[in-house]
C-alpha atoms as a PDB file:
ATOM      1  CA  UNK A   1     120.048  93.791 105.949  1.00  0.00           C
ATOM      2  CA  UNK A   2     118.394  95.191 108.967  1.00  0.00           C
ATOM      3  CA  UNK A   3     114.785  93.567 108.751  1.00  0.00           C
ATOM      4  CA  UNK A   4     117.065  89.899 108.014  1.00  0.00           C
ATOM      5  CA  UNK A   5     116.581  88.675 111.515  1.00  0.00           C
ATOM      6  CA  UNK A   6     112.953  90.704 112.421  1.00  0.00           C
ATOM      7  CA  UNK A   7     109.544  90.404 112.147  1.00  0.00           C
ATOM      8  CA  UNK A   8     108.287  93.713 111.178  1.00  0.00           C
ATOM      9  CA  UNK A   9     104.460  92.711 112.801  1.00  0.00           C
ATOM     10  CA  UNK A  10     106.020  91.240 116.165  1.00  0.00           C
ATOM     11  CA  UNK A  11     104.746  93.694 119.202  1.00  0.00           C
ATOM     12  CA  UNK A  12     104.126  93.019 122.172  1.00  0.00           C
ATOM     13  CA  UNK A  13     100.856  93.940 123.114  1.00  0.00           C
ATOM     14  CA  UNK A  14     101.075  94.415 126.495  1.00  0.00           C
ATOM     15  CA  UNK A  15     104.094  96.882 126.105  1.00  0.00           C
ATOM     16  CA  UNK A  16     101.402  98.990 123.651  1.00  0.00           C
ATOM     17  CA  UNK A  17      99.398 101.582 124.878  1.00  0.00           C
ATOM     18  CA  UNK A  18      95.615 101.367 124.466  1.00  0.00           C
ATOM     19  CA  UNK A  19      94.735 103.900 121.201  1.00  0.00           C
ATOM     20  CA  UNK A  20      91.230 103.425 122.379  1.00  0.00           C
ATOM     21  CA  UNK A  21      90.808 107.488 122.869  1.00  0.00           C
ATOM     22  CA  UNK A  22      93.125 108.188 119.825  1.00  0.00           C
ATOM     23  CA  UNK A  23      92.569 109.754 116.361  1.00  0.00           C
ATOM     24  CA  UNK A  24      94.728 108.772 113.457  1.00  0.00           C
ATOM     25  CA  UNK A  25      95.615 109.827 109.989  1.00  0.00           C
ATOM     26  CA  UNK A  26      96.747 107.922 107.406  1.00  0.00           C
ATOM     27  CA  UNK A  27      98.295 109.029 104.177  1.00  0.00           C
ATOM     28  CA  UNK A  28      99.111 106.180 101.145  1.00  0.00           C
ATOM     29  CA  UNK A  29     100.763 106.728  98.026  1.00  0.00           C
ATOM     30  CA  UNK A  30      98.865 105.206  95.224  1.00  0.00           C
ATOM     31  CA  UNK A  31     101.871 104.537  93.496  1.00  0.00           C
ATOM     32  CA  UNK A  32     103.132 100.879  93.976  1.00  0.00           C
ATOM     33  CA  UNK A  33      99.554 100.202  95.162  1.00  0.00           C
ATOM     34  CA  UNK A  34     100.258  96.541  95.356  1.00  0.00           C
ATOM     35  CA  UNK A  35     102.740  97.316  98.356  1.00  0.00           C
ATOM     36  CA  UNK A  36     100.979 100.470  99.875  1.00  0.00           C
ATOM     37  CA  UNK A  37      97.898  98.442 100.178  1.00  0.00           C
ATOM     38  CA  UNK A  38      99.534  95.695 101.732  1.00  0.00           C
ATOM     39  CA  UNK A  39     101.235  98.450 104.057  1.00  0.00           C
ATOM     40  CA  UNK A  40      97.981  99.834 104.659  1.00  0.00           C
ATOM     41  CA  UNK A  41      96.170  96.353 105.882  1.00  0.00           C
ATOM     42  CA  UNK A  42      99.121  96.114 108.643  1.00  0.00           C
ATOM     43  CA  UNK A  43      98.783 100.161 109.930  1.00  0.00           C
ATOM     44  CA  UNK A  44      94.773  99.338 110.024  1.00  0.00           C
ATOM     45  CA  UNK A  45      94.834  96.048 111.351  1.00  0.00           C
ATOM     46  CA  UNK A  46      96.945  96.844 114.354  1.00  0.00           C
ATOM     47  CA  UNK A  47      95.390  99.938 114.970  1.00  0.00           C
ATOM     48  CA  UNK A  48      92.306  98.406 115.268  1.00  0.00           C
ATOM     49  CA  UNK A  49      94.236  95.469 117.799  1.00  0.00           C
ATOM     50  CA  UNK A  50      95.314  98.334 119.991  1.00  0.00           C
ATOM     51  CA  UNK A  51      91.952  99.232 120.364  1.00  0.00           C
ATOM     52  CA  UNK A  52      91.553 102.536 117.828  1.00  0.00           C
ATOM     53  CA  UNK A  53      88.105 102.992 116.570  1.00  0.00           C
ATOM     54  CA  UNK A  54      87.867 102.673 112.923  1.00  0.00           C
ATOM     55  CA  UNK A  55      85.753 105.988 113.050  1.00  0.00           C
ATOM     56  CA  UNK A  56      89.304 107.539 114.267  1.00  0.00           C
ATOM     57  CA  UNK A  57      90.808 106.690 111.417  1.00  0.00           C
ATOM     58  CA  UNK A  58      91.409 108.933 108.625  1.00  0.00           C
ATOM     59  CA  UNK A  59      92.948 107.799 105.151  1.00  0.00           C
ATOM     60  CA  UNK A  60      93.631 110.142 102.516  1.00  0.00           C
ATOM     61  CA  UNK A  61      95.068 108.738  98.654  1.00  0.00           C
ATOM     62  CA  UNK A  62      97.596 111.011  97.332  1.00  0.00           C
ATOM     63  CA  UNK A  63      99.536 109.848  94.226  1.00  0.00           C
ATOM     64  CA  UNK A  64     103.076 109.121  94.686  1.00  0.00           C
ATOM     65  CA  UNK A  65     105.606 109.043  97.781  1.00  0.00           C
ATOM     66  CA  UNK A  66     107.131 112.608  96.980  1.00  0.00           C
ATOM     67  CA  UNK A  67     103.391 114.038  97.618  1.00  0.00           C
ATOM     68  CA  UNK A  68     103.156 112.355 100.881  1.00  0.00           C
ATOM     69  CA  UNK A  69     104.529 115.305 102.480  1.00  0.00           C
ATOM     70  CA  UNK A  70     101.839 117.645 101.514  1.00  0.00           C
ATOM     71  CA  UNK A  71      99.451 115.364 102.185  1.00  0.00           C
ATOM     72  CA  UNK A  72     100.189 114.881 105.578  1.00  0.00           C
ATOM     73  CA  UNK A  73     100.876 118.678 106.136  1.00  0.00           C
ATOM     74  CA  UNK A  74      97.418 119.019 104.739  1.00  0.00           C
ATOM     75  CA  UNK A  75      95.688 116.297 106.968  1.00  0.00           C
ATOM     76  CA  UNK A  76      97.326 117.858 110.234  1.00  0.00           C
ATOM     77  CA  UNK A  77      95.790 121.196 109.055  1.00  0.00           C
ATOM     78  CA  UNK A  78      92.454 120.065 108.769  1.00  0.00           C
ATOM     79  CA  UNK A  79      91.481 117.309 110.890  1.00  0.00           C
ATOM     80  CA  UNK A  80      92.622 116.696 114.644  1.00  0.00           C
ATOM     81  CA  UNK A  81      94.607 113.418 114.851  1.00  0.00           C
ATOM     82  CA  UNK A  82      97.152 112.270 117.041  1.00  0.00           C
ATOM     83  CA  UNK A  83      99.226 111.070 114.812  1.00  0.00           C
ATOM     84  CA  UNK A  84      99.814 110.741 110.961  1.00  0.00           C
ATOM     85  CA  UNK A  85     101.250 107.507 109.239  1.00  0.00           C
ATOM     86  CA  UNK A  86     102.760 107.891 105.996  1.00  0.00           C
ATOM     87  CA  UNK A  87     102.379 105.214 103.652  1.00  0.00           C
ATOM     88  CA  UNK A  88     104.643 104.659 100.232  1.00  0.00           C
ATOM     89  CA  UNK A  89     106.563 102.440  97.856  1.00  0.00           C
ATOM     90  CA  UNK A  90     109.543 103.670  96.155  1.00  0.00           C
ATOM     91  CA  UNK A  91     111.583 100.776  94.091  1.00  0.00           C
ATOM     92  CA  UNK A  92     114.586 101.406  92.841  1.00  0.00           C
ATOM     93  CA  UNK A  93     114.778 101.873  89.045  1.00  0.00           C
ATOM     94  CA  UNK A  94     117.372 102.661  86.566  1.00  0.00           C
ATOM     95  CA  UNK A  95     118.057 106.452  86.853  1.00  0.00           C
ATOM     96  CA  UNK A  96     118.594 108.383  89.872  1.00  0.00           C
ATOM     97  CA  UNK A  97     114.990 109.480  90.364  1.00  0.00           C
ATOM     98  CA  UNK A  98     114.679 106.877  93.149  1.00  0.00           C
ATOM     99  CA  UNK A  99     117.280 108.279  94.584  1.00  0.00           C
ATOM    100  CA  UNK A 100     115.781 112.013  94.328  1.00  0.00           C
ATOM    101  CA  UNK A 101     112.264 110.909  95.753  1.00  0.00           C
ATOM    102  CA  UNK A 102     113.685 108.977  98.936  1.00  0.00           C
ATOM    103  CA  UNK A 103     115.899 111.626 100.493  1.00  0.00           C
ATOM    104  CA  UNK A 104     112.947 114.249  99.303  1.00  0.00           C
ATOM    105  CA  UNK A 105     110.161 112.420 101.078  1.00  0.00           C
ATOM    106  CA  UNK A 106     112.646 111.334 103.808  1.00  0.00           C
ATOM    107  CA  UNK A 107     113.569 115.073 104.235  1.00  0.00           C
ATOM    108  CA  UNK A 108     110.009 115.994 103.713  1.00  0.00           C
ATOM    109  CA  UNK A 109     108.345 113.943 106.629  1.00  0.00           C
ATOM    110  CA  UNK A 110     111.384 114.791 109.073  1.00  0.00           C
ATOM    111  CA  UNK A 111     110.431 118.020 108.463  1.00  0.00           C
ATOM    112  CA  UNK A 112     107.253 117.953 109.252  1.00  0.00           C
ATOM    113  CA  UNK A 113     107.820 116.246 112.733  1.00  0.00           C
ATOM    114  CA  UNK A 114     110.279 119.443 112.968  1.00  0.00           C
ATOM    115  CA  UNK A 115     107.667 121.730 112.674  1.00  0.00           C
ATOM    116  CA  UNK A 116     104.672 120.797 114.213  1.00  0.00           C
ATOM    117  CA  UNK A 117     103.359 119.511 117.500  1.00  0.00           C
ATOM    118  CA  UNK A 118     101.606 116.257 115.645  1.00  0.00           C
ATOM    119  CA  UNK A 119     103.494 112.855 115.129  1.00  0.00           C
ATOM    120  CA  UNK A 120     104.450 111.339 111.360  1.00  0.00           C
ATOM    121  CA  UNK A 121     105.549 108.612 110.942  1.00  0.00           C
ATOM    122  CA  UNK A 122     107.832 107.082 107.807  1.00  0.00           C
ATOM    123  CA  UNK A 123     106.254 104.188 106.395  1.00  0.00           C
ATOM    124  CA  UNK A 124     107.855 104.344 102.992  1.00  0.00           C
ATOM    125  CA  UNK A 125     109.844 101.110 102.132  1.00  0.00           C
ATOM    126  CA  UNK A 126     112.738 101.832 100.234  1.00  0.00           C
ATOM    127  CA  UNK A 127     113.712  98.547  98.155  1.00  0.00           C
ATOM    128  CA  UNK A 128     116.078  98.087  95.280  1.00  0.00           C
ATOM    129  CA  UNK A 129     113.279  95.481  93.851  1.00  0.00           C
ATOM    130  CA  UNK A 130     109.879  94.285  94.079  1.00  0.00           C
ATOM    131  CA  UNK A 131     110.696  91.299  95.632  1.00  0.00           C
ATOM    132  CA  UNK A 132     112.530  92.925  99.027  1.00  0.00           C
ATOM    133  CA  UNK A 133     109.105  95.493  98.961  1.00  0.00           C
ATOM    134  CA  UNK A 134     106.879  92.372  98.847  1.00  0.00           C
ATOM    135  CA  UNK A 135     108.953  90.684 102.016  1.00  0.00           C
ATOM    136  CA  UNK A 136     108.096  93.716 103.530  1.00  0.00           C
ATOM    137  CA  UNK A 137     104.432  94.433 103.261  1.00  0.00           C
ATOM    138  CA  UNK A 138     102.786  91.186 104.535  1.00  0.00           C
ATOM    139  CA  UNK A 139     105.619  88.882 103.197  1.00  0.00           C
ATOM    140  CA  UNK A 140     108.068  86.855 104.906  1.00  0.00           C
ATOM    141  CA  UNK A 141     109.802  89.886 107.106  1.00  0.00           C
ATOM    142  CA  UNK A 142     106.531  90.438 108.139  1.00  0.00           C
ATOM    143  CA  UNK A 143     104.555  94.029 108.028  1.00  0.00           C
ATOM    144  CA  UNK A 144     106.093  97.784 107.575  1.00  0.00           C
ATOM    145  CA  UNK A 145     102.888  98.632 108.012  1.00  0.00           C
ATOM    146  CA  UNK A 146     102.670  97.041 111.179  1.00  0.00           C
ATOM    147  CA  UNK A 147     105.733  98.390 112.855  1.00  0.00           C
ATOM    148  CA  UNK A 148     104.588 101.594 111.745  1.00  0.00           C
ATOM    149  CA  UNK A 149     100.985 101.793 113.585  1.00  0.00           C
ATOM    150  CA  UNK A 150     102.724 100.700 116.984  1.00  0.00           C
ATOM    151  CA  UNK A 151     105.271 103.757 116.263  1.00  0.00           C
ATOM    152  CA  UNK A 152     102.235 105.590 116.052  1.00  0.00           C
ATOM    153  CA  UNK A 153     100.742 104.809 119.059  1.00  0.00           C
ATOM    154  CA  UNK A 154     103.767 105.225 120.801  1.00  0.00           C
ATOM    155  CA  UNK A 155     104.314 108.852 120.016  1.00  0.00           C
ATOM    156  CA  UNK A 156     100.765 110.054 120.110  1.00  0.00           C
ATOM    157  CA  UNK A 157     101.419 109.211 123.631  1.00  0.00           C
ATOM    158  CA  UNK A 158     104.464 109.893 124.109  1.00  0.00           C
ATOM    159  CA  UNK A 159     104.499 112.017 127.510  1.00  0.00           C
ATOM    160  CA  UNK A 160     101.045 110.862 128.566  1.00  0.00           C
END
């Protein structure tokens, strides 16, 4: 398993650069909102560590993972950030849905960093159960949500 050995909210600050000047979005699936939530607390908390302004900080609720991708199309449209973090949950399940709504959303967001001039960045855990989503998103492998703000931060500056 990849995140076995790593802490998903290990950064090294000093490596970071400052997102003092920096406007981000934030999109999170309401589905799974146990998770998302938790993913949420570690994109906000870090963001705020790197020293974004919580007035630069955009969130937008849309319902599931699969609508993620319009949602983030959406909030590049009409608001100028510098990047947009994409939050979801998808678990697996019995039928092949789960399978239909990861490589959608995965597909979705890739091609939206395709496309367009403005950063996203996947923070949709993936898990065949609650428990590995729960490790995840403030549990014992740390923060998704975490890993993903510092990805963030990284590519809104990327060529800076």
């Amino acid at each position: 398993m990849a995140t076995a050995n790593k802490n998903l909210s290990s950064y090294d600050k000093t490596a970071i650069p400052n997102a003092k000047d920096l406007r981000f979005g934030i999109v999170v699936s309401e589905w799974n909102s146990e998770i998302t939530e938790g993913l949420f607390s570690g994109a906000l908390d870090t963001l705020l560590d790197c020293g974004a302004s919580s007035a630069n900080i955009i969130r937008w609720n849309v319902p599931g993972s699969f609508e993620l991708i319009f949602g983030c199309k959406k909030m590049m449209a009409n608001t100028q950030v510098d990047a947009v973090i994409a939050i979801g949950s998808v678990i697996q399940g019995e039928t092949k849905h789960f399978d239909f709504v990861c490589s959608a959303t995965a597909q979705g967001i890739k091609d939206l960093n395709v496309a367009s001039d403005t950063p996203v960045i996947f923070c949709v855990l993936t898990d065949n159960n609650l428990q590995q989503a729960q490790d995840r998103s403030g549990g014992k492998h740390g923060n998704k949500g975490t890993e993903a703000a510092i990805a963030a931060i990284k590519m809104a500056t990327l060529g800076n």
